[in-house]
N, C-alpha and C. Protein backbone atom coordinates (compact mmCIF):
# COMPACT_ATOMS: atom_id res chain seq x y z
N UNK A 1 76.53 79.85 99.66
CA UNK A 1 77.85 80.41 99.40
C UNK A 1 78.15 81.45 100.49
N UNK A 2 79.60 81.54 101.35
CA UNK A 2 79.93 82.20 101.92
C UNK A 2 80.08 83.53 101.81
N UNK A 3 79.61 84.83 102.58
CA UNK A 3 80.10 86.18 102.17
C UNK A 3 81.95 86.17 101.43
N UNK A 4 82.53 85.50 102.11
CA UNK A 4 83.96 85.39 101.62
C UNK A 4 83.96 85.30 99.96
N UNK A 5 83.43 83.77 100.00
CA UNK A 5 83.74 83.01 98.54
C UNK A 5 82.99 84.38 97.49
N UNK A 6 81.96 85.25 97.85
CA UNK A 6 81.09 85.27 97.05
C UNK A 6 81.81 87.10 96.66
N UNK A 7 82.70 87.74 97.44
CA UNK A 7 83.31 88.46 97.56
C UNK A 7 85.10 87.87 96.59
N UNK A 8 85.41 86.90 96.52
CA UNK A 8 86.14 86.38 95.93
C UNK A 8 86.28 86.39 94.71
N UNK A 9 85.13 86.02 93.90
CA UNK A 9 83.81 85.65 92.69
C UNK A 9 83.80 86.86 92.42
N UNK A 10 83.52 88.23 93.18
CA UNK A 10 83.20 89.42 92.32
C UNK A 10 84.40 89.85 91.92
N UNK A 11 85.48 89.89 93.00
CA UNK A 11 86.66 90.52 92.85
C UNK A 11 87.90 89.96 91.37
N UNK A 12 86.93 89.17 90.72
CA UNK A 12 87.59 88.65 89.41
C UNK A 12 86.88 88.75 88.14
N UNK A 13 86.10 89.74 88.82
CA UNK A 13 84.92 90.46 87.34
C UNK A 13 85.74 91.64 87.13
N UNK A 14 86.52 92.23 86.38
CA UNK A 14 86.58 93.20 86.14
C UNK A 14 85.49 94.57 85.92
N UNK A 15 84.44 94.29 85.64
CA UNK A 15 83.03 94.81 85.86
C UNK A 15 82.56 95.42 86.87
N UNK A 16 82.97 95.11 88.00
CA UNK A 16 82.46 94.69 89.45
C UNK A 16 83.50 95.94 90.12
N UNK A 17 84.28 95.76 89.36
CA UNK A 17 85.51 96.95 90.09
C UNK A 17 84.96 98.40 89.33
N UNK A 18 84.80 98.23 87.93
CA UNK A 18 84.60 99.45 86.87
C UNK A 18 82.97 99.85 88.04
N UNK A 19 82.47 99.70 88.41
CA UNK A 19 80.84 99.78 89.16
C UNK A 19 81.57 100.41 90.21
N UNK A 20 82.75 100.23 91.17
CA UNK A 20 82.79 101.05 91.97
C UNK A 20 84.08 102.22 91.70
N UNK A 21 84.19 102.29 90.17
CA UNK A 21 85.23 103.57 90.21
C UNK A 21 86.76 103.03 90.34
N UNK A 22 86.90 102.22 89.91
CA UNK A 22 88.40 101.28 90.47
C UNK A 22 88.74 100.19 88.92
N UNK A 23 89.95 100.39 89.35
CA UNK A 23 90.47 99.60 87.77
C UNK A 23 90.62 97.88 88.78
N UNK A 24 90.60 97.50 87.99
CA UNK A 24 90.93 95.57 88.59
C UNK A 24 92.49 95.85 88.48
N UNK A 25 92.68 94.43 89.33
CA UNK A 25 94.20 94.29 89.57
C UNK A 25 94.65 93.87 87.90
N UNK A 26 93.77 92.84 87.46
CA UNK A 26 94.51 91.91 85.97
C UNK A 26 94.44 93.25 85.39
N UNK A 27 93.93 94.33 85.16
CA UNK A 27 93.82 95.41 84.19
C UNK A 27 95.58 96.30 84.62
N UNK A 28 95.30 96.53 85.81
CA UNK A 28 96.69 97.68 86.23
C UNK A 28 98.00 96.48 86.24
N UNK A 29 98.07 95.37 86.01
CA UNK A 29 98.66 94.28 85.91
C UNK A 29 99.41 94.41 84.51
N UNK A 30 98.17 94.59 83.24
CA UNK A 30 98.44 94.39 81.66
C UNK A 30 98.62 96.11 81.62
N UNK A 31 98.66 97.09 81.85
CA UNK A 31 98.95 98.22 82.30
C UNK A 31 100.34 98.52 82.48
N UNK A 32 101.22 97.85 83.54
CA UNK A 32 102.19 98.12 84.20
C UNK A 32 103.43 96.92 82.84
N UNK A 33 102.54 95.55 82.53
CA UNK A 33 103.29 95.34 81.71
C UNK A 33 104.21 95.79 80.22
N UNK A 34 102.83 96.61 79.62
CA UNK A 34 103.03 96.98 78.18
C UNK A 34 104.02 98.19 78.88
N UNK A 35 104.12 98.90 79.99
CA UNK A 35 104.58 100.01 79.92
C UNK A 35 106.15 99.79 80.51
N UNK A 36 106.52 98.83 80.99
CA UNK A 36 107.78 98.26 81.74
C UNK A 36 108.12 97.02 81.29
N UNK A 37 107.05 96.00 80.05
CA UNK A 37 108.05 94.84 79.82
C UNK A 37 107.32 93.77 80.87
N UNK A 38 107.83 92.26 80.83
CA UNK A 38 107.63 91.44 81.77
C UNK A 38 107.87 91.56 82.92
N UNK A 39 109.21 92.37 83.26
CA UNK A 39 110.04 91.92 84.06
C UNK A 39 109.24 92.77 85.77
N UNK A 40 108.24 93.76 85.21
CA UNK A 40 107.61 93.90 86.58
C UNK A 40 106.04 93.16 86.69
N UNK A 41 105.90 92.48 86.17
CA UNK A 41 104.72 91.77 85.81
C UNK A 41 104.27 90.84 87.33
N UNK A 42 102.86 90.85 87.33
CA UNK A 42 102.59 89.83 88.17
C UNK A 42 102.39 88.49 87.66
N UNK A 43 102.76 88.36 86.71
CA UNK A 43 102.93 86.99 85.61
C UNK A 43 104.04 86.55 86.01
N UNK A 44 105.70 87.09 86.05
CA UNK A 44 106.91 86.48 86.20
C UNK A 44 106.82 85.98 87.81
N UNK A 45 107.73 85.31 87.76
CA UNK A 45 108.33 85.30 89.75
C UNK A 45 109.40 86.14 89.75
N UNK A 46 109.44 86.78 89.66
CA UNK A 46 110.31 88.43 89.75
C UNK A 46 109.19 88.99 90.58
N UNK A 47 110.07 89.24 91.40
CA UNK A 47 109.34 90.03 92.68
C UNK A 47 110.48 91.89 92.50
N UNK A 48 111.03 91.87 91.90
CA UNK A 48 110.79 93.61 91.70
C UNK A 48 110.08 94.49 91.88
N UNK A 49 109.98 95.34 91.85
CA UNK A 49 108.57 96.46 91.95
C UNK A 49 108.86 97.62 91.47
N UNK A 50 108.12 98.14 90.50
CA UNK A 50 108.59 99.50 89.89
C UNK A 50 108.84 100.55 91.06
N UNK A 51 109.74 101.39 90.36
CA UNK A 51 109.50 102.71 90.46
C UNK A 51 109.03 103.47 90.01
N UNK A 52 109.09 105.14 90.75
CA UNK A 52 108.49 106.55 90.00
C UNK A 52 109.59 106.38 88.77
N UNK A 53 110.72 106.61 89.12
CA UNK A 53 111.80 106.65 87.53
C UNK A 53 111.12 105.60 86.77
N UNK A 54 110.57 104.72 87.13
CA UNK A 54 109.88 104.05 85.66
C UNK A 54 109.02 104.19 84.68
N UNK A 55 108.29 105.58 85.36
CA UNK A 55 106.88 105.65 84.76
C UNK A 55 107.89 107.05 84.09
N UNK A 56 108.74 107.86 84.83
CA UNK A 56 108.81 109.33 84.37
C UNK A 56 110.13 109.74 83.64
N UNK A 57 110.15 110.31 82.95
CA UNK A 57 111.34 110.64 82.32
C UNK A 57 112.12 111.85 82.55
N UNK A 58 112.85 112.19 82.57
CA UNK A 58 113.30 113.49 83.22
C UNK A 58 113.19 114.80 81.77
N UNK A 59 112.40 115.84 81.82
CA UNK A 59 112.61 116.41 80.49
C UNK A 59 114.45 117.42 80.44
């Protein structure tokens, strides 16, 4: 197995990321969904991209 492929393979352990201090993409993915809805999701083909006004509310 190639350094590539085998670097590929880890990078879809969520495990593998938590070992070096780092959230996985599918985690900040289901993250960004519950907190904004589908519509910024890497699930849709909506290519949007949040903003800061999305996360913050003005008090």
């Amino acid at each position: 197995m190639s350094n590539h492929a085998r670097l590929e393979q880890l990078r879809r352990i969520p495990t593998e990321w938590h070992r070096r201090g780092m959230t996985s993409p599918t985690e900040i993915d289901q993250l960004v969904t519950e907190r904004l809805g589908h519509r910024y999701s890497n699930n849709t083909l909506n290519t949007s991209e949040p903003s800061y006004a999305d996360f913050f509310v003005a008090a």
